[in-house]
PDB file of N, CA and C in Angstrom:
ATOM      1  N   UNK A   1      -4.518 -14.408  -0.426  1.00  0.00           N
ATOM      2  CA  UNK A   1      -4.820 -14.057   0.947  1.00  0.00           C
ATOM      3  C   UNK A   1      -5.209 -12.587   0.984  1.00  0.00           C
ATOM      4  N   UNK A   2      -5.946 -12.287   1.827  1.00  0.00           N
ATOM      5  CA  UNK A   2      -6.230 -10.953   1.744  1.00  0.00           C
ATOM      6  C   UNK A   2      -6.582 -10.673   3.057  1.00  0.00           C
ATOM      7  N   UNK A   3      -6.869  -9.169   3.343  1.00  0.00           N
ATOM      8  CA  UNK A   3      -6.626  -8.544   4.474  1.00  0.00           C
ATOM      9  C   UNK A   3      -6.779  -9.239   5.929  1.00  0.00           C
ATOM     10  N   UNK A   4      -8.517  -9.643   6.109  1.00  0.00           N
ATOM     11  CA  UNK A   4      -9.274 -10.496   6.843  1.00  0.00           C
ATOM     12  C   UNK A   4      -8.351 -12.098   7.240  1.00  0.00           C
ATOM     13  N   UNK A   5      -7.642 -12.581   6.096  1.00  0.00           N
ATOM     14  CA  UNK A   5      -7.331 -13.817   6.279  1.00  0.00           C
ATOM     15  C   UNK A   5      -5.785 -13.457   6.901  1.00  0.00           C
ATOM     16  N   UNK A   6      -5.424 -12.668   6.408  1.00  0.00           N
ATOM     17  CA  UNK A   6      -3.665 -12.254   7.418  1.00  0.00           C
ATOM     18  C   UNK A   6      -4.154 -11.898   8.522  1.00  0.00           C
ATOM     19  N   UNK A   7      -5.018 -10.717   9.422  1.00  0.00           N
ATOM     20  CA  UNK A   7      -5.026 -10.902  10.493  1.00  0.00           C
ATOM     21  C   UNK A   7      -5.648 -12.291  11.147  1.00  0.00           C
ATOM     22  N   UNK A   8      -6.078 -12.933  10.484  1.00  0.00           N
ATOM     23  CA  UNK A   8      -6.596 -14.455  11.005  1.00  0.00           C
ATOM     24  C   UNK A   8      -4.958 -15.090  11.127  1.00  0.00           C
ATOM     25  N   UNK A   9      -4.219 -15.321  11.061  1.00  0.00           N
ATOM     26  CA  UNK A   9      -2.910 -15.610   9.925  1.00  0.00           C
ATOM     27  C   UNK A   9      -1.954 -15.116  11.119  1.00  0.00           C
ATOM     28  N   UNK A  10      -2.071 -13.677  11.409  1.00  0.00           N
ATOM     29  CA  UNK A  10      -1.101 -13.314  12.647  1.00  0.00           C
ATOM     30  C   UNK A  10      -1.720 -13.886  13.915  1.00  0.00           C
ATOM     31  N   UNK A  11      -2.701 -13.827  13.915  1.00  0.00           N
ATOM     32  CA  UNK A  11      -3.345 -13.757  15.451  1.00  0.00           C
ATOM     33  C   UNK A  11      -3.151 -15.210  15.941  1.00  0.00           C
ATOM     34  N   UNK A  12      -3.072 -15.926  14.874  1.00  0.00           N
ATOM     35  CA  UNK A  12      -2.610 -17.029  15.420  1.00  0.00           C
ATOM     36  C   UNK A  12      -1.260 -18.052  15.743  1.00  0.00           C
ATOM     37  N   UNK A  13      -0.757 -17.321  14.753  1.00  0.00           N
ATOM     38  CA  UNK A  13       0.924 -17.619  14.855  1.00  0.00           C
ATOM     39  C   UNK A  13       1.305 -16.845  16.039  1.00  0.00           C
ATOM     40  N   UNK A  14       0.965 -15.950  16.313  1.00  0.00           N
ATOM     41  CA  UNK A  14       1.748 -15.061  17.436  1.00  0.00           C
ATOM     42  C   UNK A  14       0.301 -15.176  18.929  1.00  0.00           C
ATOM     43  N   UNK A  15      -0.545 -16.218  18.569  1.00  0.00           N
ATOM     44  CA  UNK A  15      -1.289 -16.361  19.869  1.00  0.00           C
ATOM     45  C   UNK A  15      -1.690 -15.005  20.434  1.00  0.00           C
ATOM     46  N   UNK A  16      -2.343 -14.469  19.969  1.00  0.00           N
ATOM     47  CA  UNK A  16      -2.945 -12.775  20.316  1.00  0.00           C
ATOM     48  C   UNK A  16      -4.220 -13.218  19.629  1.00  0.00           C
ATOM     49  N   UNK A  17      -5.293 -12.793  19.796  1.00  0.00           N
ATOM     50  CA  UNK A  17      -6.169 -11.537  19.411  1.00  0.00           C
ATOM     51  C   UNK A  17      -6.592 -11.465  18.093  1.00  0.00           C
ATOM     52  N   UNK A  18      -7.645 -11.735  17.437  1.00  0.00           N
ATOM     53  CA  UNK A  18      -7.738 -10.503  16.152  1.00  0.00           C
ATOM     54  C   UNK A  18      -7.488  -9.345  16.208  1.00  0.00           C
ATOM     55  N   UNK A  19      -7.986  -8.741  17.557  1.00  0.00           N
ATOM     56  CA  UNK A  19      -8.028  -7.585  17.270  1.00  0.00           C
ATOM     57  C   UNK A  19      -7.183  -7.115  17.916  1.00  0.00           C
ATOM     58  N   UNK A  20      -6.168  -7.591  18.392  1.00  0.00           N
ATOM     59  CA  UNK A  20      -4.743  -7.414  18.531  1.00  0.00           C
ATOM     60  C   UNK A  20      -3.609  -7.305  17.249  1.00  0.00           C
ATOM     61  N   UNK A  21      -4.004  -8.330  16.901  1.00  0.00           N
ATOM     62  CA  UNK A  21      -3.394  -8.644  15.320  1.00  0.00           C
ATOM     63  C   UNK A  21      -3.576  -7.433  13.776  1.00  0.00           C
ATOM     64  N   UNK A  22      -5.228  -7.536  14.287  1.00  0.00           N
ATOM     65  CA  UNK A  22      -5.551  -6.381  13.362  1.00  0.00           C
ATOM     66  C   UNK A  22      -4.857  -5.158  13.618  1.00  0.00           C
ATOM     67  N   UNK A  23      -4.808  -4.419  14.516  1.00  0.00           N
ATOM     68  CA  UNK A  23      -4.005  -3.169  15.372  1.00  0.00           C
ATOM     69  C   UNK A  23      -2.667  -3.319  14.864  1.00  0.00           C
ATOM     70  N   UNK A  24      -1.952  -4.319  15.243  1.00  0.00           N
ATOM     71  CA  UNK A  24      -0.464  -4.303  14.290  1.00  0.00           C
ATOM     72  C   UNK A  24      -0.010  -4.458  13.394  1.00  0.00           C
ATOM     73  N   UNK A  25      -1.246  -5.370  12.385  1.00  0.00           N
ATOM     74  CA  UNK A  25      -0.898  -4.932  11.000  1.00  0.00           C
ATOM     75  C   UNK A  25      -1.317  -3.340  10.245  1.00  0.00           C
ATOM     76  N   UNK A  26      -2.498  -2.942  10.977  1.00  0.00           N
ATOM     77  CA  UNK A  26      -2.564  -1.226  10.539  1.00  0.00           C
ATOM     78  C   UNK A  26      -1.364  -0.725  11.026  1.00  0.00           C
ATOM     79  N   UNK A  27      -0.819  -0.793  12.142  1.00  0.00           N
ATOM     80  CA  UNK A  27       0.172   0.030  13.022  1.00  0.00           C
ATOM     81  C   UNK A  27       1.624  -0.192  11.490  1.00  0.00           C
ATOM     82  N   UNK A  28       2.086  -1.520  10.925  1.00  0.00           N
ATOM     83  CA  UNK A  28       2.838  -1.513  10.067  1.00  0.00           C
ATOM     84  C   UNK A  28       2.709  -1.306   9.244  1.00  0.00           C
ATOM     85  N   UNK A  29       1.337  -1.393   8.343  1.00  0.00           N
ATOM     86  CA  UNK A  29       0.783  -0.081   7.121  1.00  0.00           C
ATOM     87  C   UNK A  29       1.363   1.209   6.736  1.00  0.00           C
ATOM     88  N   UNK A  30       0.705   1.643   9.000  1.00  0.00           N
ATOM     89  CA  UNK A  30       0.752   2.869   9.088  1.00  0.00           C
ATOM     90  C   UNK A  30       2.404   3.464   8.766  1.00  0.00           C
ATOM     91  N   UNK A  31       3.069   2.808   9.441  1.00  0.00           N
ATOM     92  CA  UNK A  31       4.878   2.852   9.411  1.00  0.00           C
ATOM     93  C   UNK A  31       5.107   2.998   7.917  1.00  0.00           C
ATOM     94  N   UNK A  32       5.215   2.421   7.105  1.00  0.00           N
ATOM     95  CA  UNK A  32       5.298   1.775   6.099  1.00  0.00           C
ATOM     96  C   UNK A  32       4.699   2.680   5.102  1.00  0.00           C
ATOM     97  N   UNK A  33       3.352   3.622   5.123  1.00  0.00           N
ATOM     98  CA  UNK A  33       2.905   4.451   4.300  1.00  0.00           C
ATOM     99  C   UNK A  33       3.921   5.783   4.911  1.00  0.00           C
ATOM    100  N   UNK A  34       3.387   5.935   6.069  1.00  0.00           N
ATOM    101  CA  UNK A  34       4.309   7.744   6.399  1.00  0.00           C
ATOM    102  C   UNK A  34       5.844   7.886   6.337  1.00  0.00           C
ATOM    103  N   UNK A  35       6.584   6.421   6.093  1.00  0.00           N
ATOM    104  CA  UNK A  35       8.168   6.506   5.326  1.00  0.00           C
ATOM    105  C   UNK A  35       7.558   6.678   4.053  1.00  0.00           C
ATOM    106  N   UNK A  36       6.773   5.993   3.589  1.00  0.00           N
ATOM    107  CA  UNK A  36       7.123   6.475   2.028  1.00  0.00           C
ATOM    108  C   UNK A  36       6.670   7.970   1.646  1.00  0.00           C
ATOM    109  N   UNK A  37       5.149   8.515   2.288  1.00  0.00           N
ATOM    110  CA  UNK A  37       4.936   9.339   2.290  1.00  0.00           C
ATOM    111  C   UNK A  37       6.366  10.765   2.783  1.00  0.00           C
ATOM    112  N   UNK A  38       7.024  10.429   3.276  1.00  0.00           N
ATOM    113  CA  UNK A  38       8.090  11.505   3.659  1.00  0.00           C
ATOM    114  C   UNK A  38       9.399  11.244   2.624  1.00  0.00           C
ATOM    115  N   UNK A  39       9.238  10.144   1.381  1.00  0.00           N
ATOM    116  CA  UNK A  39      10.384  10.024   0.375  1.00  0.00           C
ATOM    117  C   UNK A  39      11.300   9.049   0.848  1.00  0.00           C
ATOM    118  N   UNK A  40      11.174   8.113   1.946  1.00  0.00           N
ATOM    119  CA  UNK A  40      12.074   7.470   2.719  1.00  0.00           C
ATOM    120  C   UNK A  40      12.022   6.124   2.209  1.00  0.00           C
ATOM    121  N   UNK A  41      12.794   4.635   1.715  1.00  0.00           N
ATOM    122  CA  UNK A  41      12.390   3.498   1.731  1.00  0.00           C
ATOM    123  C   UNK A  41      12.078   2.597   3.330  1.00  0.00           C
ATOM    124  N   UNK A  42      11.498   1.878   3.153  1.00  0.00           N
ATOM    125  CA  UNK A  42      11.678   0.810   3.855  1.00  0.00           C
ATOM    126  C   UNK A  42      12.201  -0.830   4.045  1.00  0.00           C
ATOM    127  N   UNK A  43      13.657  -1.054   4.719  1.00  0.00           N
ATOM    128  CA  UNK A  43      14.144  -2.335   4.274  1.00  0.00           C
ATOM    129  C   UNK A  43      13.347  -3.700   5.316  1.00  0.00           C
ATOM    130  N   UNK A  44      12.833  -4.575   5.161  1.00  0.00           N
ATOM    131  CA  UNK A  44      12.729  -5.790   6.024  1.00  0.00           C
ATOM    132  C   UNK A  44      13.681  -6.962   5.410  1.00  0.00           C
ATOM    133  N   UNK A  45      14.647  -6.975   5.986  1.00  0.00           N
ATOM    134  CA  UNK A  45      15.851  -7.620   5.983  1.00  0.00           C
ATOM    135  C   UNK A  45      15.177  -9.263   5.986  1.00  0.00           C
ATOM    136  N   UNK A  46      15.247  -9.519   4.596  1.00  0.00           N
ATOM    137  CA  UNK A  46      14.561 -11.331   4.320  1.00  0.00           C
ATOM    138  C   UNK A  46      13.458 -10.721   3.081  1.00  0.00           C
ATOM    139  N   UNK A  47      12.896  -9.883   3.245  1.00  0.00           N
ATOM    140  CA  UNK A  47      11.327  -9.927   2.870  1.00  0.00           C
ATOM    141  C   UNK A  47      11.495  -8.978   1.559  1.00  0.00           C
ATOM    142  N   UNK A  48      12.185  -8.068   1.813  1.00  0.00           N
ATOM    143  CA  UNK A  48      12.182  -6.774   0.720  1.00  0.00           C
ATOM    144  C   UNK A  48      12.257  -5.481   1.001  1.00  0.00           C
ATOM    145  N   UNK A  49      12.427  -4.062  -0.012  1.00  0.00           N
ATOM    146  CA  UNK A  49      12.480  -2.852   0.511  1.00  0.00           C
ATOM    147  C   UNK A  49      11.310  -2.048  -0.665  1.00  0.00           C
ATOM    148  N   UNK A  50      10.328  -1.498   0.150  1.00  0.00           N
ATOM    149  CA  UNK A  50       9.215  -0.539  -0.052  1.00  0.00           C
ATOM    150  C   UNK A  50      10.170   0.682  -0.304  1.00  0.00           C
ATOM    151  N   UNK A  51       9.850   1.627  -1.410  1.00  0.00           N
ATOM    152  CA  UNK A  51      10.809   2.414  -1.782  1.00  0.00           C
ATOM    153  C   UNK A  51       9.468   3.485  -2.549  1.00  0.00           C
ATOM    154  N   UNK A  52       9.766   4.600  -3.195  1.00  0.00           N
ATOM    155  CA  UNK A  52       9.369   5.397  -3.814  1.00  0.00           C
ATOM    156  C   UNK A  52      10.030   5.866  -4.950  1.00  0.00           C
ATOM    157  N   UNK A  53       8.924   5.554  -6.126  1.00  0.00           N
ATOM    158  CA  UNK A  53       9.958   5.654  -7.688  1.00  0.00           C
ATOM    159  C   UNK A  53       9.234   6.977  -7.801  1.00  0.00           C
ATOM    160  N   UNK A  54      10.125   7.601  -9.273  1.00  0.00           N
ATOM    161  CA  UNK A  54       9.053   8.986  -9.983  1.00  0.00           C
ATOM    162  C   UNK A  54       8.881   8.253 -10.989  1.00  0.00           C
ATOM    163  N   UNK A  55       8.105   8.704 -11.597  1.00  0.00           N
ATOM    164  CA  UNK A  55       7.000   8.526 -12.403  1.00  0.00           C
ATOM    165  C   UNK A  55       7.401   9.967 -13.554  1.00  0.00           C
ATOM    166  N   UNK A  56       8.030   9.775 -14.505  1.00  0.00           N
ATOM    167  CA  UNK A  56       7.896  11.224 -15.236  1.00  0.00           C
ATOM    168  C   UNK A  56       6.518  11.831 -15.883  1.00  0.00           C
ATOM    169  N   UNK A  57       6.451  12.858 -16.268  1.00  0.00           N
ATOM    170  CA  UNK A  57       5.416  13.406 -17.363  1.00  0.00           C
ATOM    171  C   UNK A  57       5.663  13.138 -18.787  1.00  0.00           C
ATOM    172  N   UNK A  58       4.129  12.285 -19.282  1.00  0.00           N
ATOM    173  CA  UNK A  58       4.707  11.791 -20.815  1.00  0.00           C
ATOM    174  C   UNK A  58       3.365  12.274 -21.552  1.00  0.00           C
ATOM    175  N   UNK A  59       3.525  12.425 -22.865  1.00  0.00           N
ATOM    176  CA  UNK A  59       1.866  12.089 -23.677  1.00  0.00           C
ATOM    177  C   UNK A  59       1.418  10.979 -23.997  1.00  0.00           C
ATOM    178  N   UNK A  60       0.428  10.975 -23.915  1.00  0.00           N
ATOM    179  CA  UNK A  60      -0.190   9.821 -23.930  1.00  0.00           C
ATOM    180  C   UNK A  60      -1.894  10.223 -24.882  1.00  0.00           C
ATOM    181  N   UNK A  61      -2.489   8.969 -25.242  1.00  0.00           N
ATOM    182  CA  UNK A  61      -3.637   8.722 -26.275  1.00  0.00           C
ATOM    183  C   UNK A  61      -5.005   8.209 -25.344  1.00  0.00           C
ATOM    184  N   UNK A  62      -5.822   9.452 -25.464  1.00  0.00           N
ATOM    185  CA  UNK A  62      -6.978   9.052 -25.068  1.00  0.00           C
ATOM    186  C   UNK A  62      -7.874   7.709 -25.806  1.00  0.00           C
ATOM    187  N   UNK A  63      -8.104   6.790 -25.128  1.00  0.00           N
ATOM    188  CA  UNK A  63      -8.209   5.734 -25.839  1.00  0.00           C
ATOM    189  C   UNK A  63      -9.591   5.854 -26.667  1.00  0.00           C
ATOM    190  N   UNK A  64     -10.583   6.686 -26.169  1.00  0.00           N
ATOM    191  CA  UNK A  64     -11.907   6.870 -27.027  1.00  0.00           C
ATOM    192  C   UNK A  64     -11.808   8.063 -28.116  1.00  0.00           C
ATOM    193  N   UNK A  65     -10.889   8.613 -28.030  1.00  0.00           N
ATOM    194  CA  UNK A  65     -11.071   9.810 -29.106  1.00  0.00           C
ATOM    195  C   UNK A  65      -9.712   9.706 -29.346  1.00  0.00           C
ATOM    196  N   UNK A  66      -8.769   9.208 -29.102  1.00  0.00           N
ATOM    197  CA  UNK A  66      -7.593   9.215 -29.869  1.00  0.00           C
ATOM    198  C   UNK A  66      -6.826  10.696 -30.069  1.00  0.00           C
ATOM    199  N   UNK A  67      -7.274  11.200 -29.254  1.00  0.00           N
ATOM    200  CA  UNK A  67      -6.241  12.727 -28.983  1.00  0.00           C
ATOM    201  C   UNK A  67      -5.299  12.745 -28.023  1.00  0.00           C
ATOM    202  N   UNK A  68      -4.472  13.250 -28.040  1.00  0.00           N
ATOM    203  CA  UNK A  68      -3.066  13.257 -27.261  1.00  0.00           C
ATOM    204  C   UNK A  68      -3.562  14.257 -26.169  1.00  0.00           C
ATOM    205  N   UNK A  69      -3.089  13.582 -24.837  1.00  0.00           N
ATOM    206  CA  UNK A  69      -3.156  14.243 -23.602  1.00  0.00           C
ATOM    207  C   UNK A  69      -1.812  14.193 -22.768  1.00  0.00           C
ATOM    208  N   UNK A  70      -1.560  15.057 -22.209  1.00  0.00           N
ATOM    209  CA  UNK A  70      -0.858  15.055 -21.076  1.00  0.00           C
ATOM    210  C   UNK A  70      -0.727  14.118 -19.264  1.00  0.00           C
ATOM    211  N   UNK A  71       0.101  13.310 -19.501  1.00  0.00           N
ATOM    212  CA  UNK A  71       0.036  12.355 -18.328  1.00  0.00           C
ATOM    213  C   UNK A  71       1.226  13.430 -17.156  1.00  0.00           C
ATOM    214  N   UNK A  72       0.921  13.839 -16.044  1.00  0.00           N
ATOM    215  CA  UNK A  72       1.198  14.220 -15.472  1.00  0.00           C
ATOM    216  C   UNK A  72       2.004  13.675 -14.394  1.00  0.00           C
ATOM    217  N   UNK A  73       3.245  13.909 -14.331  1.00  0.00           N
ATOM    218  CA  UNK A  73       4.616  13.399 -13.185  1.00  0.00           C
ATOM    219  C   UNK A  73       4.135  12.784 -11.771  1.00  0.00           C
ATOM    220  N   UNK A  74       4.340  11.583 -11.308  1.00  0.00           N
ATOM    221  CA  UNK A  74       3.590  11.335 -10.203  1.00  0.00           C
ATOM    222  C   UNK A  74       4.767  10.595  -9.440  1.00  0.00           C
ATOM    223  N   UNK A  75       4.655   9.994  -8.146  1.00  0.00           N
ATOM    224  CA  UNK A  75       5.059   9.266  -7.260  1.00  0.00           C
ATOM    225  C   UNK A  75       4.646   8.119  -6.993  1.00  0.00           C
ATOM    226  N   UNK A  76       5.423   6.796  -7.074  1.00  0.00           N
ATOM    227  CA  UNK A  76       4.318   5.408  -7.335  1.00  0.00           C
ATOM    228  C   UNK A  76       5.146   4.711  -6.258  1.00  0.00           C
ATOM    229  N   UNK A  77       4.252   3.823  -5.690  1.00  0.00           N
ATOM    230  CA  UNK A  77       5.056   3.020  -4.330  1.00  0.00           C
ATOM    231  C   UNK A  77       6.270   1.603  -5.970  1.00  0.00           C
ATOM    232  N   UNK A  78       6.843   1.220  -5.170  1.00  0.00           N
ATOM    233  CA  UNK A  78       7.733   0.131  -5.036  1.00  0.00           C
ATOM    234  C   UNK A  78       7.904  -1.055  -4.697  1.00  0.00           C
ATOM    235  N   UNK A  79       8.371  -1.949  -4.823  1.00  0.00           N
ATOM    236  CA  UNK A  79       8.638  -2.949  -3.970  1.00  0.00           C
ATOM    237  C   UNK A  79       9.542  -3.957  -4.809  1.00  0.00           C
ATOM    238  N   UNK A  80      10.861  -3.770  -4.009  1.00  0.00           N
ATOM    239  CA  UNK A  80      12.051  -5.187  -4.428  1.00  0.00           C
ATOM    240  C   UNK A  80      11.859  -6.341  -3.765  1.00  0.00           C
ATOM    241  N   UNK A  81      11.960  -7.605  -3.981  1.00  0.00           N
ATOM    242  CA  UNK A  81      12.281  -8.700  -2.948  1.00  0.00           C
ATOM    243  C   UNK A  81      13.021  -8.714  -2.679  1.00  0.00           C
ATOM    244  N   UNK A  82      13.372  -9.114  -1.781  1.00  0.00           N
ATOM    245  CA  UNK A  82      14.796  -9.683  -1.145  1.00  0.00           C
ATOM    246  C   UNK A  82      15.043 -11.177  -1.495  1.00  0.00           C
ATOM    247  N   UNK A  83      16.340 -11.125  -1.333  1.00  0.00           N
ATOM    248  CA  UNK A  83      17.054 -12.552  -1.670  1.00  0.00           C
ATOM    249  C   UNK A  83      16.329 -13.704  -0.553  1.00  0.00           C
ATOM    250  N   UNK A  84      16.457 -13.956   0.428  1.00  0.00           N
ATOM    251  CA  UNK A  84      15.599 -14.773   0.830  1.00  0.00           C
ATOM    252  C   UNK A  84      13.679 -15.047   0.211  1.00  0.00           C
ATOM    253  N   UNK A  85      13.244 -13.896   0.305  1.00  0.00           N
ATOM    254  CA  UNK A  85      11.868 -14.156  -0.080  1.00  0.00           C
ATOM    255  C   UNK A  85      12.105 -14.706  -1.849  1.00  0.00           C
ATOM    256  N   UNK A  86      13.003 -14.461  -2.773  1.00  0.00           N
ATOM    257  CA  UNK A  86      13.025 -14.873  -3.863  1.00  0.00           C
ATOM    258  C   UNK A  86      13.636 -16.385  -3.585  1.00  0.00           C
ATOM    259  N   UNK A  87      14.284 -16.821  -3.021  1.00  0.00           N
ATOM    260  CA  UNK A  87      14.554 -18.653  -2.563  1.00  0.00           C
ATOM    261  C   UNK A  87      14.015 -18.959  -2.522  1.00  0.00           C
ATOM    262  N   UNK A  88      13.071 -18.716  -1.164  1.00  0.00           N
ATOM    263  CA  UNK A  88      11.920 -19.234  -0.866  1.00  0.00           C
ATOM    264  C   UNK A  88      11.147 -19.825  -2.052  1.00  0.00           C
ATOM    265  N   UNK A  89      10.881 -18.767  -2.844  1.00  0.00           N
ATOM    266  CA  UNK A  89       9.689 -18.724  -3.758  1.00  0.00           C
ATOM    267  C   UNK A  89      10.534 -20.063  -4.691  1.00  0.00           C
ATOM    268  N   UNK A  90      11.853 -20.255  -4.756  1.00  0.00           N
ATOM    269  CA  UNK A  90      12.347 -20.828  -6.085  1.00  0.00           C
ATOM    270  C   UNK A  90      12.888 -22.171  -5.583  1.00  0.00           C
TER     271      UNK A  90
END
């Protein structure tokens, strides 16, 4: 499923709008990026928690010349399931 087909997906389960639908799935993006962006997780109680890992600094092998480079410390999104969404699935 992808972007186009979830707001098709909300708009109709919840009887709104595309472009109603569309608006609140950016609006929970939006939520959802500026917690993580500020270091914060996010829990949806059933579904899972959006979190923020580090990423250390390691060396690493340029794959065409085979010289050692420096991989630089970063911030990478997350995501646990939750116990319900893992049932579901099982």
């Amino acid at each position: 499923m992808n972007k186009t087909e979830l707001i098709d997906h909300i708009a109709q389960q919840a009887d709104i709008s595309k472009t109603a639908a569309a608006r609140a799935l950016e609006a929970v993006i939006g939520g959802v990026r500026a917690t993580l962006e500020k270091g914060d997780s996010v829990t949806l109680v059933g579904f899972g928690t959006f979190a923020v890992g580090e990423r250390i600094a390691r060396t690493g092998r340029d794959p065409r010349t085979g010289a050692a480079i420096t991989i630089e410390a970063a911030k990478i999104p997350k995501f646990r399931a939750g116990k319900a969404l893992k049932d579901a699935l099982n």
